[in-house]
Structures are given as C-alpha cells and as structure tokens.
PDB file of N, CA and C in Angstrom:
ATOM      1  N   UNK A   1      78.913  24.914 119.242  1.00  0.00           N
ATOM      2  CA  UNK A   1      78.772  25.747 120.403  1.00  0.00           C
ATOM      3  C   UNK A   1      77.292  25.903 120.705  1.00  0.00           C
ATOM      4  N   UNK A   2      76.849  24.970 121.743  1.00  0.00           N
ATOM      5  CA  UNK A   2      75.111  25.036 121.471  1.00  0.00           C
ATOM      6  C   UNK A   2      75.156  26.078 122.394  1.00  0.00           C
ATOM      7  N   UNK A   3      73.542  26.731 121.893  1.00  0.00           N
ATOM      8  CA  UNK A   3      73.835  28.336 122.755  1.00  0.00           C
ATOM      9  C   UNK A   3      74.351  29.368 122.298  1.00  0.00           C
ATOM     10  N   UNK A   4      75.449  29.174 122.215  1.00  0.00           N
ATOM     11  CA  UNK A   4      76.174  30.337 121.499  1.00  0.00           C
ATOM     12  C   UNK A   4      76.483  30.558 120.413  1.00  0.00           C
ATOM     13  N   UNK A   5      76.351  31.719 119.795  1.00  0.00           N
ATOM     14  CA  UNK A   5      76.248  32.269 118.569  1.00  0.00           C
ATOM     15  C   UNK A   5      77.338  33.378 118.237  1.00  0.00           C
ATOM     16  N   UNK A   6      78.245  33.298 117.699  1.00  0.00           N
ATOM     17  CA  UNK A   6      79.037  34.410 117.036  1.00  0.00           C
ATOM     18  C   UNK A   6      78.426  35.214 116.242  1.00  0.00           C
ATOM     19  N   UNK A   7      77.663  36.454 116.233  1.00  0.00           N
ATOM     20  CA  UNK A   7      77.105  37.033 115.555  1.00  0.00           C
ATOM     21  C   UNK A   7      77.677  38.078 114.466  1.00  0.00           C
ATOM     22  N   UNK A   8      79.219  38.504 115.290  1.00  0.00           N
ATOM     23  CA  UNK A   8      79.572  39.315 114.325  1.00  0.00           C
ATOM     24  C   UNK A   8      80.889  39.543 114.914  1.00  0.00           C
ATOM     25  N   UNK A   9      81.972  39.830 114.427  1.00  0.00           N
ATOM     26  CA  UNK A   9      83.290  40.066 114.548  1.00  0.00           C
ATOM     27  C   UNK A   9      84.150  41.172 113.773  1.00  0.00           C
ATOM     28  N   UNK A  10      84.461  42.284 114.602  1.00  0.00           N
ATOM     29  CA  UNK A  10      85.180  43.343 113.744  1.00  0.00           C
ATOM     30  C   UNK A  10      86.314  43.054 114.550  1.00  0.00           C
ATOM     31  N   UNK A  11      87.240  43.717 113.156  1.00  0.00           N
ATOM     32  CA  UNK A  11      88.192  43.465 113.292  1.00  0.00           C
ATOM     33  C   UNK A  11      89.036  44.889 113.178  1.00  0.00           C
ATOM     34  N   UNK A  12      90.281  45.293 113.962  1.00  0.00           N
ATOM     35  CA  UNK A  12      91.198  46.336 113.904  1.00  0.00           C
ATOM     36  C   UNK A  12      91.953  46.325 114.188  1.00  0.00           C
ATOM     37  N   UNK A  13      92.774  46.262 112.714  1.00  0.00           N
ATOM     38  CA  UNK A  13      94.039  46.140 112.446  1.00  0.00           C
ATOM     39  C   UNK A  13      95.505  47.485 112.591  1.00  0.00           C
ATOM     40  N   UNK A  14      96.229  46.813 113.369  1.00  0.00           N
ATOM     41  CA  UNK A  14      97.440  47.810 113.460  1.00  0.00           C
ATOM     42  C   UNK A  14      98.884  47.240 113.212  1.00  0.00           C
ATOM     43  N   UNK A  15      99.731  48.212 113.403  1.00  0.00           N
ATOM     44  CA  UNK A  15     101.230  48.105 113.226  1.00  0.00           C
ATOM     45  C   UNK A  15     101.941  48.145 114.202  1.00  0.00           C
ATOM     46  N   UNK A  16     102.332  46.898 115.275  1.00  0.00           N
ATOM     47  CA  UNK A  16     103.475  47.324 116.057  1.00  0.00           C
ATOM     48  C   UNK A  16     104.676  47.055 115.972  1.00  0.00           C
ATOM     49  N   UNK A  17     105.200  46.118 115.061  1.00  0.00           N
ATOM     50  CA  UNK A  17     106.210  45.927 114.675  1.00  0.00           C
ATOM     51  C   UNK A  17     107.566  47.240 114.651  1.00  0.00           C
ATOM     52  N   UNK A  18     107.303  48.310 114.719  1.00  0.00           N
ATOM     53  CA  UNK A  18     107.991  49.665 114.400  1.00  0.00           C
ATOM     54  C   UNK A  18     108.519  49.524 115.673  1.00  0.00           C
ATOM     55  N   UNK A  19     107.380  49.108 116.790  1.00  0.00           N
ATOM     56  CA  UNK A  19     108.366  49.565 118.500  1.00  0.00           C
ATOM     57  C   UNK A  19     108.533  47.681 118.791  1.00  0.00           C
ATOM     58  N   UNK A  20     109.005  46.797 118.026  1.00  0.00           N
ATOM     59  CA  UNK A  20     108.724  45.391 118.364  1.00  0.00           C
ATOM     60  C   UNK A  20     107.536  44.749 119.389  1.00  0.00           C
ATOM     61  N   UNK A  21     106.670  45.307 118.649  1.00  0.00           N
ATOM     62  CA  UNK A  21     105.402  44.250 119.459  1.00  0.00           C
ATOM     63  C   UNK A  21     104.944  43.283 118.348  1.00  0.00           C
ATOM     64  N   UNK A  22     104.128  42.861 118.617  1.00  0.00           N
ATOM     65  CA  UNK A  22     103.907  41.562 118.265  1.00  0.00           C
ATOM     66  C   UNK A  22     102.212  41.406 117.802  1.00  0.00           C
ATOM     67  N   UNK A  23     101.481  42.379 118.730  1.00  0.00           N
ATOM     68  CA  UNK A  23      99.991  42.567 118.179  1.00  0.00           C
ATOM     69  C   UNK A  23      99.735  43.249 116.865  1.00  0.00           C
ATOM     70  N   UNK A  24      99.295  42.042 115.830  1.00  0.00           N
ATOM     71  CA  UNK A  24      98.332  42.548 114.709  1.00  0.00           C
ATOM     72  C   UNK A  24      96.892  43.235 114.648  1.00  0.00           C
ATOM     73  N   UNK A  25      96.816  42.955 115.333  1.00  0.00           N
ATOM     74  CA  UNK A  25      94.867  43.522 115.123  1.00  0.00           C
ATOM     75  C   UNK A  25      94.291  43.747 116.698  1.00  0.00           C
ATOM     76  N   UNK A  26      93.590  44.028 117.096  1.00  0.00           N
ATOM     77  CA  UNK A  26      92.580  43.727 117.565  1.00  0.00           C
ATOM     78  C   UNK A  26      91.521  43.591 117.480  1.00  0.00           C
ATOM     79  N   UNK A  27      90.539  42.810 117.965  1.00  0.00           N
ATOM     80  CA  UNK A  27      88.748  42.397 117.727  1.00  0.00           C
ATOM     81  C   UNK A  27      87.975  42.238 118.899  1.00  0.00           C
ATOM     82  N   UNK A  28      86.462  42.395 118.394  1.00  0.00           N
ATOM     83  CA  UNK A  28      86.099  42.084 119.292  1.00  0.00           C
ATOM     84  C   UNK A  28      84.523  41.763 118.749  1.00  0.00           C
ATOM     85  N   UNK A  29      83.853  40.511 119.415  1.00  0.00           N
ATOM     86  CA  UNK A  29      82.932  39.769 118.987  1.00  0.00           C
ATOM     87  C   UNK A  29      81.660  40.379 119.678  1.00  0.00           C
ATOM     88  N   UNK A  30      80.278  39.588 118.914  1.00  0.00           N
ATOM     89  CA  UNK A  30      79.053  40.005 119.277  1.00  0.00           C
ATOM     90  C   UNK A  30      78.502  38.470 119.232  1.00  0.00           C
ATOM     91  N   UNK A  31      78.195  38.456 120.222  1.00  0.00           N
ATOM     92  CA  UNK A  31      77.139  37.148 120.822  1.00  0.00           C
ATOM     93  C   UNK A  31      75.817  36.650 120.873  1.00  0.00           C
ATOM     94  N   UNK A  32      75.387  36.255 120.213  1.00  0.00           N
ATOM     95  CA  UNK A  32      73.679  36.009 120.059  1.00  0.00           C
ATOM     96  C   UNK A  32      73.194  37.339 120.143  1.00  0.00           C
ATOM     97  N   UNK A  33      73.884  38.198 119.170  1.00  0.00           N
ATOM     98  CA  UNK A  33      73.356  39.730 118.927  1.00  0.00           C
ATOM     99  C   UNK A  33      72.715  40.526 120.246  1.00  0.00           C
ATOM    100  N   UNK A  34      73.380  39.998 121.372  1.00  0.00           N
ATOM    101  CA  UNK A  34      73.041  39.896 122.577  1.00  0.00           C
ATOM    102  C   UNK A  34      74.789  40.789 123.381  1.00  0.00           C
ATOM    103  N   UNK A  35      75.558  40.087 123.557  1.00  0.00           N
ATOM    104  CA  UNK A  35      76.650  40.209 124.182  1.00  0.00           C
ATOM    105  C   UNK A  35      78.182  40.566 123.408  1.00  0.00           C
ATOM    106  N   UNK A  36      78.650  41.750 123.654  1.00  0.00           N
ATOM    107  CA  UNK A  36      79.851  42.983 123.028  1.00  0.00           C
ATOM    108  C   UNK A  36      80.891  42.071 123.845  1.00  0.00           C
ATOM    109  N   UNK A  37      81.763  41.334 123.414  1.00  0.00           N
ATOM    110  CA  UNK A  37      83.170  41.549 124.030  1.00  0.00           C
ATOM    111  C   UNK A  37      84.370  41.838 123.372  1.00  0.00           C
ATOM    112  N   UNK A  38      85.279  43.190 123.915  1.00  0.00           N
ATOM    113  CA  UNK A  38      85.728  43.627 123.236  1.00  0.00           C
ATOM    114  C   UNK A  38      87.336  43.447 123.942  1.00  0.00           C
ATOM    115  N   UNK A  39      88.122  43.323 123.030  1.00  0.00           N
ATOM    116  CA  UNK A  39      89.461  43.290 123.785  1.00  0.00           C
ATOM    117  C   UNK A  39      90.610  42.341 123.161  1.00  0.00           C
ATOM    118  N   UNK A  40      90.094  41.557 122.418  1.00  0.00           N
ATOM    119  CA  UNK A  40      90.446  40.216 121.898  1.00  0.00           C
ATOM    120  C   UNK A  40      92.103  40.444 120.864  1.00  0.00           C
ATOM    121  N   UNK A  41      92.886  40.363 121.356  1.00  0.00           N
ATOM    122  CA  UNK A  41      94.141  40.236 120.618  1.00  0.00           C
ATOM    123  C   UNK A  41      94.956  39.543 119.297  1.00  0.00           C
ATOM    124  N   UNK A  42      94.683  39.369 118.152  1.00  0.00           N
ATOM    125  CA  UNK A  42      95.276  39.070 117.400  1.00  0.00           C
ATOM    126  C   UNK A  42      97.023  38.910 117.022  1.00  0.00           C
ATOM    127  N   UNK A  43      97.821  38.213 117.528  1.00  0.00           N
ATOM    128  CA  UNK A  43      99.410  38.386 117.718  1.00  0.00           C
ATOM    129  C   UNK A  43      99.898  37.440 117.393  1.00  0.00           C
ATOM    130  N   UNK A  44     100.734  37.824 116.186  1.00  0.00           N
ATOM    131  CA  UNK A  44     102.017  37.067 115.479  1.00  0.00           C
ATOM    132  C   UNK A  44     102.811  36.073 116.684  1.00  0.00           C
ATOM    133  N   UNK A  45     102.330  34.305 116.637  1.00  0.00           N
ATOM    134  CA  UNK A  45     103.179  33.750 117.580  1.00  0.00           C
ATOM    135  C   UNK A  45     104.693  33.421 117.060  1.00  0.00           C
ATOM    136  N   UNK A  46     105.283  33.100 118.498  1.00  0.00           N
ATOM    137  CA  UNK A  46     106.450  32.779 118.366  1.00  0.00           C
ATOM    138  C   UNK A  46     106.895  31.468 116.691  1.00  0.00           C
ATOM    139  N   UNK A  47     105.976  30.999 116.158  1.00  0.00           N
ATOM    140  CA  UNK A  47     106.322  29.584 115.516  1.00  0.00           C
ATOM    141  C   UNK A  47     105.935  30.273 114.187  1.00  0.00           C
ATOM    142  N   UNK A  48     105.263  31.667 114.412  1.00  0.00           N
ATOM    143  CA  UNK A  48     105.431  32.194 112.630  1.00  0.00           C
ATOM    144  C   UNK A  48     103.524  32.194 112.547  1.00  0.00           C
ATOM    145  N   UNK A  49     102.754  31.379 113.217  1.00  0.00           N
ATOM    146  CA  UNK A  49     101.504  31.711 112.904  1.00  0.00           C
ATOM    147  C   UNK A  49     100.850  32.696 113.929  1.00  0.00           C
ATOM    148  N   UNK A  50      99.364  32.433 113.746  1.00  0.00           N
ATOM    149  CA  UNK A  50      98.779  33.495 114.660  1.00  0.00           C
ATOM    150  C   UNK A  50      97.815  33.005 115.862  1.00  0.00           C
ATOM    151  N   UNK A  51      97.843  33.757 116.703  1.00  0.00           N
ATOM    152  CA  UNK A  51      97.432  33.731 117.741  1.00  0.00           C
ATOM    153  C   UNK A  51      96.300  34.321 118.209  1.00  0.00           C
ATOM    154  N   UNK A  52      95.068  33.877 119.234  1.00  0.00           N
ATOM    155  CA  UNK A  52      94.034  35.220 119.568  1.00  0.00           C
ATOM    156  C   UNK A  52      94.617  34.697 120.806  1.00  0.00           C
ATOM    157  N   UNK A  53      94.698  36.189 121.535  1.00  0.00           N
ATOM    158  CA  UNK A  53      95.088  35.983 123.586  1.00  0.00           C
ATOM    159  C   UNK A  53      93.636  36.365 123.382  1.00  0.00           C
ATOM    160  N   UNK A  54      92.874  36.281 125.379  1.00  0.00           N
ATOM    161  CA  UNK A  54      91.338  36.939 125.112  1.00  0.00           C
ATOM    162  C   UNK A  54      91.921  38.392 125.801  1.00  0.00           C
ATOM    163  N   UNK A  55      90.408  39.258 125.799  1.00  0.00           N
ATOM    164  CA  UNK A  55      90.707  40.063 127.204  1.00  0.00           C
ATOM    165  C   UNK A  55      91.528  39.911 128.385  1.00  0.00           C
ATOM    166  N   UNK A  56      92.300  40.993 128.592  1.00  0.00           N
ATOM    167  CA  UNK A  56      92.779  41.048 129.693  1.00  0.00           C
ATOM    168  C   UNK A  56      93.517  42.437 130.392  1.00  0.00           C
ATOM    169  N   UNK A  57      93.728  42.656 131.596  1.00  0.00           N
ATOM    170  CA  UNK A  57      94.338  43.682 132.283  1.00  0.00           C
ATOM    171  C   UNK A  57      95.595  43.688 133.100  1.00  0.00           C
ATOM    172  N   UNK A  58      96.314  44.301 133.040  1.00  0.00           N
ATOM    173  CA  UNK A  58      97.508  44.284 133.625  1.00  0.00           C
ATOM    174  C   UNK A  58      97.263  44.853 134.605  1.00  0.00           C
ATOM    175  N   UNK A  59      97.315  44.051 136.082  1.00  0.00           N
ATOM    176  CA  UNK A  59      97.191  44.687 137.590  1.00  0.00           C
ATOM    177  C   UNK A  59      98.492  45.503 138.106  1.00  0.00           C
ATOM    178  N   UNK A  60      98.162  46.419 138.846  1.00  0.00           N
ATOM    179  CA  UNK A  60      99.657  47.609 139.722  1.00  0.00           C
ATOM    180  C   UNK A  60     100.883  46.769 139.785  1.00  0.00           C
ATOM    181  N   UNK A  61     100.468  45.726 140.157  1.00  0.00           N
ATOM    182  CA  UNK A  61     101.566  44.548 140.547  1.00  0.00           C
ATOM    183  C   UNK A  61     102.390  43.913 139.207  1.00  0.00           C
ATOM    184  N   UNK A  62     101.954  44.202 138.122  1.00  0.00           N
ATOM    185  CA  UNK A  62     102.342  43.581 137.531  1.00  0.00           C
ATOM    186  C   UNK A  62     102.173  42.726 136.264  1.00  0.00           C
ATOM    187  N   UNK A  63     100.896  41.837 136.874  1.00  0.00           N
ATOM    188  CA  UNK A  63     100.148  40.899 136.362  1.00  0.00           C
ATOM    189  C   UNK A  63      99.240  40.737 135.490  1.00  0.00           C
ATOM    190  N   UNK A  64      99.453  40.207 134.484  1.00  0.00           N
ATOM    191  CA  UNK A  64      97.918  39.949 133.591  1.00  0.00           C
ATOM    192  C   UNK A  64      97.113  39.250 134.079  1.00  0.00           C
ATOM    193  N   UNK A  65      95.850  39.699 133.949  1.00  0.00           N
ATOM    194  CA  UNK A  65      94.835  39.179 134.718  1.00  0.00           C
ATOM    195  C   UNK A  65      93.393  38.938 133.514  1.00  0.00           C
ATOM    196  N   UNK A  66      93.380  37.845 133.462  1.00  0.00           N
ATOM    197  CA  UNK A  66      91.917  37.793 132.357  1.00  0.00           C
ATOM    198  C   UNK A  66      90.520  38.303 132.855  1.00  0.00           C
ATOM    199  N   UNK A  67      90.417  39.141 131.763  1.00  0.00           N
ATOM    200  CA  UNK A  67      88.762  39.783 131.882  1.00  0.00           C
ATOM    201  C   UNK A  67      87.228  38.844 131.590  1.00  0.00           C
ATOM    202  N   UNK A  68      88.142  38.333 130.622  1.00  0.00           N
ATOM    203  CA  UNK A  68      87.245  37.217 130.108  1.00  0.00           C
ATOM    204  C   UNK A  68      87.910  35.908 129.757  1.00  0.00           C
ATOM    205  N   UNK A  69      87.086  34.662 129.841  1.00  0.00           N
ATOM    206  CA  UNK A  69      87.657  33.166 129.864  1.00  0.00           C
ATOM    207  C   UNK A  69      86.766  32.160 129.675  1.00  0.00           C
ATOM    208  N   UNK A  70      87.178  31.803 128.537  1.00  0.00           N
ATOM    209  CA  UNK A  70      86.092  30.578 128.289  1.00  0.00           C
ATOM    210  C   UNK A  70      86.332  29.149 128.977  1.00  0.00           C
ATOM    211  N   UNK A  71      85.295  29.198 129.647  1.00  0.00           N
ATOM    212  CA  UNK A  71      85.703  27.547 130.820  1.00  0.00           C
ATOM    213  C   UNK A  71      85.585  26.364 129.901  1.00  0.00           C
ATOM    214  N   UNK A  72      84.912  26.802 128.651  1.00  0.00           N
ATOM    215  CA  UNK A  72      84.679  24.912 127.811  1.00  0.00           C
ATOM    216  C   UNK A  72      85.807  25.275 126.588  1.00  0.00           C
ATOM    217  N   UNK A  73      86.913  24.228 126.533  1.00  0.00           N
ATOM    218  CA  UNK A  73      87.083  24.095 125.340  1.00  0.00           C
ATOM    219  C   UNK A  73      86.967  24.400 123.708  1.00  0.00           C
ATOM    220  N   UNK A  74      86.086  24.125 123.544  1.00  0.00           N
ATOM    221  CA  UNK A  74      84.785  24.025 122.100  1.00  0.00           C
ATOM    222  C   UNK A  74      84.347  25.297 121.898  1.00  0.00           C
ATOM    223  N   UNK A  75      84.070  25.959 123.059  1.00  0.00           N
ATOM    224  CA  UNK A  75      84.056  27.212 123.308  1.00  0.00           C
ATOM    225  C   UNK A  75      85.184  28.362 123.072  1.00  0.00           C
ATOM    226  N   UNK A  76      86.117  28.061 123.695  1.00  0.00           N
ATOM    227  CA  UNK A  76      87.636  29.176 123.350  1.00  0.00           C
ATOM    228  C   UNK A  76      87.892  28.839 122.382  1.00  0.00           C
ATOM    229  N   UNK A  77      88.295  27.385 121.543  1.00  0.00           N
ATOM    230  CA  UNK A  77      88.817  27.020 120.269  1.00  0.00           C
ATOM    231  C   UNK A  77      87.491  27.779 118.979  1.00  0.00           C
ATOM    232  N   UNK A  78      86.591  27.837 119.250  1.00  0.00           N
ATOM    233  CA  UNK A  78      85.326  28.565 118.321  1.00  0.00           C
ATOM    234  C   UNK A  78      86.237  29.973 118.164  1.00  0.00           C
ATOM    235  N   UNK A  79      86.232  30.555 119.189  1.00  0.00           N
ATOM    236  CA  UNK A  79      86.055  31.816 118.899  1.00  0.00           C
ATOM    237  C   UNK A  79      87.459  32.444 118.416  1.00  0.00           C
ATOM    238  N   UNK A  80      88.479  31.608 118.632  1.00  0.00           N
ATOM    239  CA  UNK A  80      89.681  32.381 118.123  1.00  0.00           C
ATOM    240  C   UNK A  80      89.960  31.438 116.901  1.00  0.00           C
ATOM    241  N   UNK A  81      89.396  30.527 116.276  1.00  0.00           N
ATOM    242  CA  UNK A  81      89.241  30.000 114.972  1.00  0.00           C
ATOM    243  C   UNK A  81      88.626  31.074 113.779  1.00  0.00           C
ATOM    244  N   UNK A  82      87.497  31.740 114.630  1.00  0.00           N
ATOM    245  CA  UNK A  82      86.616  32.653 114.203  1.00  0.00           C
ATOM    246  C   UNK A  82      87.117  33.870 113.719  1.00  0.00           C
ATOM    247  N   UNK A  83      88.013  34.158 115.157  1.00  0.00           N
ATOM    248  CA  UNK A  83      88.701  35.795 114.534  1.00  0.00           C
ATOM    249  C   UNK A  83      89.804  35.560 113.625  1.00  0.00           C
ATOM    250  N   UNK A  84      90.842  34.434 113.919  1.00  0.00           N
ATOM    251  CA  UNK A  84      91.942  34.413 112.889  1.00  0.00           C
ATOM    252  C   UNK A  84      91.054  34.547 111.830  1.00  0.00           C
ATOM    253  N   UNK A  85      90.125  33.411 111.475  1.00  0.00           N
ATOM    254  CA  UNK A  85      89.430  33.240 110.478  1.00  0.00           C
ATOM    255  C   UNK A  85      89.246  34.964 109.469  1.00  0.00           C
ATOM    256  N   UNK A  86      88.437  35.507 110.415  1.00  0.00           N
ATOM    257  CA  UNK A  86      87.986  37.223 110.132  1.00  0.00           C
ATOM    258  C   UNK A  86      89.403  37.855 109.929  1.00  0.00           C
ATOM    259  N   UNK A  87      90.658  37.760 110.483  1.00  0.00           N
ATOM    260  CA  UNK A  87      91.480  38.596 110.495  1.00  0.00           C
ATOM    261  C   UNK A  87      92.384  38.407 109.101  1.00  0.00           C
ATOM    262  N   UNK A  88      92.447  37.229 108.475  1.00  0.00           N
ATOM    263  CA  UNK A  88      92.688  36.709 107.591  1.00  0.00           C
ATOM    264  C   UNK A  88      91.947  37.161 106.276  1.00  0.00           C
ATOM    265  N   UNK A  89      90.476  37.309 106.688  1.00  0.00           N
ATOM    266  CA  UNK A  89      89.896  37.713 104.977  1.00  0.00           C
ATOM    267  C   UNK A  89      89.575  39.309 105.691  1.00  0.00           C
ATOM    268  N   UNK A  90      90.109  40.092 106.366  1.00  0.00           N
ATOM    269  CA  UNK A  90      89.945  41.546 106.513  1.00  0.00           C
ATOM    270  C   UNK A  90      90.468  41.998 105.050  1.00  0.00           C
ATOM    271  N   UNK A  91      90.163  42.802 104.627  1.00  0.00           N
ATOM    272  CA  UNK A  91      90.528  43.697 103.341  1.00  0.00           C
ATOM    273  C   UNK A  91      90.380  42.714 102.004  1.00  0.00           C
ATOM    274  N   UNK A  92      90.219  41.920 102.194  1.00  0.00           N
ATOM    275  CA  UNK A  92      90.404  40.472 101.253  1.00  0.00           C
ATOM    276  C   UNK A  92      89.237  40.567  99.727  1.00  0.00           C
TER     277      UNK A  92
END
C-alpha cells in the first residue's frame, strides 16, 4: 500500500448473537498517524468465516450507503486482512 500506512487498529468487541445479529466487533483504524476511521464492522459470514463490511449509514429510505470506500483493490484487501488479523489476536 504505497502511501498508506496502517498505524494502529482498535478493536471492540461485542455480543449480538442474543438478538441474532451477526456483528462481532467493531474497529476502527489510524492512518499514517494522520487519519481516524472509525466504523469498520467485523461479522461472522454466511460460510462460517469472517468478514470486515467498511463504514456505512442507513439512509430514511432505507438504504445502506457507504461512508467510506476504498477505490484500489490492494487497498480494501490491506485493511480488512489487517483488522481480521487484529480481531483474531484481541485478548490473545
């Protein structure tokens, strides 16, 4: 990821399973100790592994709508490699 730097990743972990949801954690990354984005979803996929969705908002209408979106590849695959990665050795 030239340029970009994952500087730091917390992670916060919850339980929704009790009302059937599906989100484990949430996170949210720090960028060339420069840039907070916070919002990042951690969720048990359908096939048994895990998932990061990014930011996003649900509009009046309905709709999820992304807050944030990585346009390169190399780029989105980094960063949710990164958090499973983190969400995996949390408490570890």
């Amino acid at each position: 990821m030239p340029g970009l730097k994952i500087t730091e990743i917390k992670i916060y972990p919850f339980d929704t399973s009790g009302a059937g949801g599906k989100t484990l954690a949430m996170a949210e990354i720090t960028v060339n100790d420069a840039l907070l984005i916070k919002g990042f979803r951690v969720v048990q996929a359908k096939g048994g592994g895990l998932f990061v969705g990014f930011p996003c908002v649900k509009g009046k209408d309905g709709k999820w709508r992304d807050q944030v979106a990585a346009v390169d590849n190399l780029v989105k695959t980094t960063i949710r490699n990164r958090i499973i990665e983190e969400y995996k050795n949390y408490g570890a």
